[in-house]
PDB file of N, CA and C in Angstrom:
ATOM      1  N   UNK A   1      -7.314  -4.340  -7.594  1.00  0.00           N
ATOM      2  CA  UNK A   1      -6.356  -3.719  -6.684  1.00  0.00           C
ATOM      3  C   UNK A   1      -4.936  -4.026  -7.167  1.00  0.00           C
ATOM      4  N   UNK A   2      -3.978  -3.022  -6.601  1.00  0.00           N
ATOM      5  CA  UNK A   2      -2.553  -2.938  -7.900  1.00  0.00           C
ATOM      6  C   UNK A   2      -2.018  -4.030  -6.536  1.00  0.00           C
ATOM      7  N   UNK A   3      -1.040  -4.827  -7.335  1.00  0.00           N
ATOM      8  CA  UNK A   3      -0.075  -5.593  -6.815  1.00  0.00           C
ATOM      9  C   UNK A   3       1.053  -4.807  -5.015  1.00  0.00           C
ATOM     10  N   UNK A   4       1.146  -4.986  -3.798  1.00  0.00           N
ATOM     11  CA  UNK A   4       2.012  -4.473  -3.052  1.00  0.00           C
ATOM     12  C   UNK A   4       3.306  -4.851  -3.404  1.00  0.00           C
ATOM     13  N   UNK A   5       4.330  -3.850  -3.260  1.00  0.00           N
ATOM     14  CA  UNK A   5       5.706  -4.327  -2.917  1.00  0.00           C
ATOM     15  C   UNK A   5       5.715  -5.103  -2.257  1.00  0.00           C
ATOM     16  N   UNK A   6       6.917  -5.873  -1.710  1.00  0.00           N
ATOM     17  CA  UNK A   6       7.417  -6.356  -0.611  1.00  0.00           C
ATOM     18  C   UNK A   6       8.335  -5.446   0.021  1.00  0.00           C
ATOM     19  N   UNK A   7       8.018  -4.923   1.447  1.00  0.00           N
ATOM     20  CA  UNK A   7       8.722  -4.160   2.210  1.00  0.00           C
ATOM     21  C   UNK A   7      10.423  -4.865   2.418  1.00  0.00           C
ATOM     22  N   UNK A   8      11.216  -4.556   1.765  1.00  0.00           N
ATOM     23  CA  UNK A   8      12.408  -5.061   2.004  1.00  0.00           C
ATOM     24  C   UNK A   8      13.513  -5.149   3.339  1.00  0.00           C
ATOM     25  N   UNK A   9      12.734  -4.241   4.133  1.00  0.00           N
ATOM     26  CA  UNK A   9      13.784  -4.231   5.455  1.00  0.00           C
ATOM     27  C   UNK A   9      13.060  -5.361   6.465  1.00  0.00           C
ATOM     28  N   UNK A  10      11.787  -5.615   6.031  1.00  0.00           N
ATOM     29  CA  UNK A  10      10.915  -6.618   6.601  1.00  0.00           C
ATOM     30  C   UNK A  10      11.760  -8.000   6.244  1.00  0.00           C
ATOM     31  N   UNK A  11      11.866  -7.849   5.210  1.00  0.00           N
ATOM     32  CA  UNK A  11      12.326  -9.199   4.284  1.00  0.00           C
ATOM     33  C   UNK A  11      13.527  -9.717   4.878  1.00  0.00           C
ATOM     34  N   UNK A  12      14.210  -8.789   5.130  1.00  0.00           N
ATOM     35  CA  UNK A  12      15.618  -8.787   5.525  1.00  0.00           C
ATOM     36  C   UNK A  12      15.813  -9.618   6.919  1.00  0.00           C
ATOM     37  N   UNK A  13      14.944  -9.028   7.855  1.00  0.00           N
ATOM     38  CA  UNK A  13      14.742  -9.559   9.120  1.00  0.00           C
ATOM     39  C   UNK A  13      13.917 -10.824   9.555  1.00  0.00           C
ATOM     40  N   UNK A  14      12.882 -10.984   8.837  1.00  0.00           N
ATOM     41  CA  UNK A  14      12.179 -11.872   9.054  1.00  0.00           C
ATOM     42  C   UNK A  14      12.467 -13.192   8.157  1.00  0.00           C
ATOM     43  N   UNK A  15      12.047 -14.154   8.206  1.00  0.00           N
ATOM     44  CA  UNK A  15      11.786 -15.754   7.954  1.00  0.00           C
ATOM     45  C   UNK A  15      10.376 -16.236   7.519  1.00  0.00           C
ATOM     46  N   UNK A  16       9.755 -16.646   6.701  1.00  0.00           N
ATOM     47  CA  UNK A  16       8.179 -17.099   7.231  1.00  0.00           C
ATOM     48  C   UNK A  16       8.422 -18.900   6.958  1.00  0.00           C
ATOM     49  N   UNK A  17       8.573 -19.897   7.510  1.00  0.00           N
ATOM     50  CA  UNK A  17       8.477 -21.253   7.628  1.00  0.00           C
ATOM     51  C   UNK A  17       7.341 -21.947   6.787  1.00  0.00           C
ATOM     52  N   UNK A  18       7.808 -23.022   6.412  1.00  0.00           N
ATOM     53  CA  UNK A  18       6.761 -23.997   5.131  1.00  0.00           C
ATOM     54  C   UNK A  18       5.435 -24.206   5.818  1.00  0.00           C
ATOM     55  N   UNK A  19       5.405 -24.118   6.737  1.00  0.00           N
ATOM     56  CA  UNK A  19       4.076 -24.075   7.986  1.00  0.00           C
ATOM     57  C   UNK A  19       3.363 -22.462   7.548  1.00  0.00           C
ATOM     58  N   UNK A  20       4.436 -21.503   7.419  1.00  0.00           N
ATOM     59  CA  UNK A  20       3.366 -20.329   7.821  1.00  0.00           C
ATOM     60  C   UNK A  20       4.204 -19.629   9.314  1.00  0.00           C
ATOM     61  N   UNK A  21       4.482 -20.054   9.414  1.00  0.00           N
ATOM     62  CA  UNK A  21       4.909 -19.366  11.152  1.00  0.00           C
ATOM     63  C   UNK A  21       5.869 -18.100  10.256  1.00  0.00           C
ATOM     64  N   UNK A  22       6.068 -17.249  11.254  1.00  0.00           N
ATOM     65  CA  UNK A  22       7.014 -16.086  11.335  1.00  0.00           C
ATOM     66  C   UNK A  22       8.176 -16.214  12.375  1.00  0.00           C
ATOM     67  N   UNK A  23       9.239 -16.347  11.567  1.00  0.00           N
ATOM     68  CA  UNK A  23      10.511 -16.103  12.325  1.00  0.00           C
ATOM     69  C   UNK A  23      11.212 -14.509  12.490  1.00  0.00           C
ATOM     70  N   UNK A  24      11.612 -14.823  13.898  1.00  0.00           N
ATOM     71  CA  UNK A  24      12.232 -13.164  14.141  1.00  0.00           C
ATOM     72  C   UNK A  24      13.487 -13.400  14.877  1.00  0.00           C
ATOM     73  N   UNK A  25      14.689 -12.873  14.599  1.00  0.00           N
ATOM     74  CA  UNK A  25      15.744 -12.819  15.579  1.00  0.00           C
ATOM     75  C   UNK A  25      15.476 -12.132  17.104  1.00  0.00           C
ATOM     76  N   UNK A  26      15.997 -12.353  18.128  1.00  0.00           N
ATOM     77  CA  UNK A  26      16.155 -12.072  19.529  1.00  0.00           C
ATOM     78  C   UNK A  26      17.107 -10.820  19.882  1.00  0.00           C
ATOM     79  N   UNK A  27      17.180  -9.325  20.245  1.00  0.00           N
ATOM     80  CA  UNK A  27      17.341  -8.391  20.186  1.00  0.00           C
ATOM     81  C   UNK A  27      18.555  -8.713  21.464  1.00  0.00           C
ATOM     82  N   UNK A  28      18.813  -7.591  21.448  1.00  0.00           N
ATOM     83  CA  UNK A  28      20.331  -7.733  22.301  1.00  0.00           C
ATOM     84  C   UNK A  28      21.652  -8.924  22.476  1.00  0.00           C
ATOM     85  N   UNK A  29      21.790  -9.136  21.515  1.00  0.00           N
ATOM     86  CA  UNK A  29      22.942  -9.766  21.292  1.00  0.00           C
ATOM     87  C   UNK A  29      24.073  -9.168  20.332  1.00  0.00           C
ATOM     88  N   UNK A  30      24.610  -8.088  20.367  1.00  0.00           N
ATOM     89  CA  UNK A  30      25.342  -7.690  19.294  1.00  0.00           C
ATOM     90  C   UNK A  30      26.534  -7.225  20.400  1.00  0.00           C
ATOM     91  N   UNK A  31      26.529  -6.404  21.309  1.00  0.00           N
ATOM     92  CA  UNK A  31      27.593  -5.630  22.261  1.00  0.00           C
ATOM     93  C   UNK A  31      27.082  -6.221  23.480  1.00  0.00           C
ATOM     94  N   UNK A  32      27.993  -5.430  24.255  1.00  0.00           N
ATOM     95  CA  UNK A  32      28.276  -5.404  25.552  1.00  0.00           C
ATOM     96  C   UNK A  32      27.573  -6.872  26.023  1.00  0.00           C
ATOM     97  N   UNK A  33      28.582  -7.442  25.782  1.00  0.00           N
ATOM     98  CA  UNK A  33      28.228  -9.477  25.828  1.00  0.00           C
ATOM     99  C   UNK A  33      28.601  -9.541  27.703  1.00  0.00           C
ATOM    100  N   UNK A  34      30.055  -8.761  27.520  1.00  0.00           N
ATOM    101  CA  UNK A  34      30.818  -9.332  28.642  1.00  0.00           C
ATOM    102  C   UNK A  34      29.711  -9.763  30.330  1.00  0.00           C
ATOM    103  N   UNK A  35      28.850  -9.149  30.035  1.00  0.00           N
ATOM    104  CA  UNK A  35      28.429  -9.412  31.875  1.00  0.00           C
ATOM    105  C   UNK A  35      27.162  -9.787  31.568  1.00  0.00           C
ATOM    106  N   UNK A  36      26.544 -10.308  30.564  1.00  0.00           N
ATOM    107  CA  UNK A  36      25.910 -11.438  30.042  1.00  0.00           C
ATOM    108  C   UNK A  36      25.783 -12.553  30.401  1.00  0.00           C
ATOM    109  N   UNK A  37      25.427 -13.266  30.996  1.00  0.00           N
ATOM    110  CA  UNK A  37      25.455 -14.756  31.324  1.00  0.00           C
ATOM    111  C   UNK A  37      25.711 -15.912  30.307  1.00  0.00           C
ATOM    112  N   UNK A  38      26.113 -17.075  29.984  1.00  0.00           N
ATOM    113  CA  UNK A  38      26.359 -17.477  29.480  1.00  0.00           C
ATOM    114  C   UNK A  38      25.289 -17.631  28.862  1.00  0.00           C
ATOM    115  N   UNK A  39      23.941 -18.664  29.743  1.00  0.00           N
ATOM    116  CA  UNK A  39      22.524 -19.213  29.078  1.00  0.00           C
ATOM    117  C   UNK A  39      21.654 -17.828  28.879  1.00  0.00           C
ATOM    118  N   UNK A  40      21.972 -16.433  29.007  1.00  0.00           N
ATOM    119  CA  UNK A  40      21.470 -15.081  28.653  1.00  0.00           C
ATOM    120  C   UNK A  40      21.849 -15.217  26.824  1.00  0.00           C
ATOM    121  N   UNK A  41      23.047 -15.451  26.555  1.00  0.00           N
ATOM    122  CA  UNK A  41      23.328 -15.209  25.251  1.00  0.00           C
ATOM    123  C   UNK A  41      23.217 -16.405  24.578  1.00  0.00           C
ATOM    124  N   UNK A  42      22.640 -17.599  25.448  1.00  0.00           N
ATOM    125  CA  UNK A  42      22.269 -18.595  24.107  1.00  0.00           C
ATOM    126  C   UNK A  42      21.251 -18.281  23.704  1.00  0.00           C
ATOM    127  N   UNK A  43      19.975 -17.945  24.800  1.00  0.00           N
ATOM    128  CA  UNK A  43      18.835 -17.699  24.694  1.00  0.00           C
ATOM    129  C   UNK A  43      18.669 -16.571  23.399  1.00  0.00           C
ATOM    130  N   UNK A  44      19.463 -15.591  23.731  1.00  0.00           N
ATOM    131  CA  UNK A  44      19.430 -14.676  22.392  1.00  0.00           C
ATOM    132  C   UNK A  44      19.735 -15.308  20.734  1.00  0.00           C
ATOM    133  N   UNK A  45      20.606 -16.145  21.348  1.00  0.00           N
ATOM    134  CA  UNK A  45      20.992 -16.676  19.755  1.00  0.00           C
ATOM    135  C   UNK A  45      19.561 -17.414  18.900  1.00  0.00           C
ATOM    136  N   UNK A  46      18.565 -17.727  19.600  1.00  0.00           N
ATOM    137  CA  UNK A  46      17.732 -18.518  19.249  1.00  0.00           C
ATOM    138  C   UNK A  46      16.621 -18.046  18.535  1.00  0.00           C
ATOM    139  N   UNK A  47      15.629 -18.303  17.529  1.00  0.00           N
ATOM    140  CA  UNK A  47      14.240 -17.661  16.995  1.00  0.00           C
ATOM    141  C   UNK A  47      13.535 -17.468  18.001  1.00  0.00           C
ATOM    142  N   UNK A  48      12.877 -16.618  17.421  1.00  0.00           N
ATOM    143  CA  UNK A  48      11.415 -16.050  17.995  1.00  0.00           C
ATOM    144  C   UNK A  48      10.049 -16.109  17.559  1.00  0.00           C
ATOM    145  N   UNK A  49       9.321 -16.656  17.540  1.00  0.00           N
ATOM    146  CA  UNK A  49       8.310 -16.895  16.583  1.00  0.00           C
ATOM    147  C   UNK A  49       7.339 -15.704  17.020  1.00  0.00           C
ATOM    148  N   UNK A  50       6.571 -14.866  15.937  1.00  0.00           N
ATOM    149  CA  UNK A  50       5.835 -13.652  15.991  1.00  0.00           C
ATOM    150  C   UNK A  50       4.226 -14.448  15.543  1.00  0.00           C
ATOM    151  N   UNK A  51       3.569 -13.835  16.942  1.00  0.00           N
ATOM    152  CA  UNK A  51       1.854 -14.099  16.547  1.00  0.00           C
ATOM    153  C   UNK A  51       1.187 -12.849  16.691  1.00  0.00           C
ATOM    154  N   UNK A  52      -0.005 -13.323  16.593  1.00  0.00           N
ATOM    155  CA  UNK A  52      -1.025 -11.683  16.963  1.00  0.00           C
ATOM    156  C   UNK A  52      -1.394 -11.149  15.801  1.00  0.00           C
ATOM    157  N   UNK A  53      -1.699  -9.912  15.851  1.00  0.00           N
ATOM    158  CA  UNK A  53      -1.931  -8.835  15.004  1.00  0.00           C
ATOM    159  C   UNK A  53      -0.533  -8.444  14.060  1.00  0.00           C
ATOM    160  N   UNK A  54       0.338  -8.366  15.310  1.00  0.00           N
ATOM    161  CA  UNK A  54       1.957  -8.116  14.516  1.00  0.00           C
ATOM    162  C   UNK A  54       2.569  -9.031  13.330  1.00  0.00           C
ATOM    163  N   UNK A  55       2.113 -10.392  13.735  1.00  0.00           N
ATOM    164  CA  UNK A  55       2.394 -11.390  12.488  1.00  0.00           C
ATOM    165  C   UNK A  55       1.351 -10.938  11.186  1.00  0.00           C
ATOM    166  N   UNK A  56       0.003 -10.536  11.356  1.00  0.00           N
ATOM    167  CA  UNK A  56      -0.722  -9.940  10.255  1.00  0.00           C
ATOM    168  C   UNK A  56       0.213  -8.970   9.187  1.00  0.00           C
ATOM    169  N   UNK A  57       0.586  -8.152  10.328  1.00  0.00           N
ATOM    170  CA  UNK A  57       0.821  -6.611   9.493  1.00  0.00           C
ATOM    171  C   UNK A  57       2.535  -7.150   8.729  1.00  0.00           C
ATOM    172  N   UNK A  58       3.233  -8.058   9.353  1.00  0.00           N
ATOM    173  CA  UNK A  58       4.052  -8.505   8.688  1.00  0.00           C
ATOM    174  C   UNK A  58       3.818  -9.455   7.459  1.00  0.00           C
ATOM    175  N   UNK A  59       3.093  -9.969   7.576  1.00  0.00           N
ATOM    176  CA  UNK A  59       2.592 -11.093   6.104  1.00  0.00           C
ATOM    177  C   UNK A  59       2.183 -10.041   5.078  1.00  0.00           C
ATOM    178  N   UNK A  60       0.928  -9.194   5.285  1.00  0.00           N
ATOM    179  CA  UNK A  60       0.786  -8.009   4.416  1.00  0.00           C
ATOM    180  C   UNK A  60       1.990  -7.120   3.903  1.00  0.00           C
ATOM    181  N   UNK A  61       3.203  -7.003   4.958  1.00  0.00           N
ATOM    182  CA  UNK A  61       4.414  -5.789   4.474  1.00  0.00           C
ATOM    183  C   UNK A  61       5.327  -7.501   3.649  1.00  0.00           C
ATOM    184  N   UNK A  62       5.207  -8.684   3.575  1.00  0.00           N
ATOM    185  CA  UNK A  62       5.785  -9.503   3.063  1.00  0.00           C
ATOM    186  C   UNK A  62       4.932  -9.407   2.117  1.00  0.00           C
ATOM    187  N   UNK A  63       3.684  -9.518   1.807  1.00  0.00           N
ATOM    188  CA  UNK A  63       2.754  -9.949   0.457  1.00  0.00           C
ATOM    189  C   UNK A  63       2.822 -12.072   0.623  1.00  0.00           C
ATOM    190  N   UNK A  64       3.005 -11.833   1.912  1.00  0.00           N
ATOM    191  CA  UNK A  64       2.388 -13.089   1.753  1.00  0.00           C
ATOM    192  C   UNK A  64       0.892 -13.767   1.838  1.00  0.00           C
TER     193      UNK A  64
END
């Protein structure tokens, strides 16, 4: 079987940790901050770790 790319917009976004885990950034933090709560936008600032099926199809679009 021929070698996969690595999906690069995957690459871009994601993390995978010396463990194996999958890192993902937290969505809505870019605009409209102002009426946000303070502990709303730390929470965003923080990782996300991806399991399931979805962490599969990401290791495969990584070639990990």
């Amino acid at each position: 079987m021929p070698k996969l790319k690595t999906h690069k917009g995957t690459a871009k976004r994601i993390k995978v940790t010396r463990s194996g885990k999958i890192m993902r950034e937290r969505a809505y933090g870019n605009h409209i901050l102002a009426k946000k709560s303070k502990a709303r936008k730390r929470n965003i600032k923080t990782t996300a770790t991806v399991s399931g099926k979805i962490a599969k199809n990401i290791k495969r679009a990584l070639g990990v």
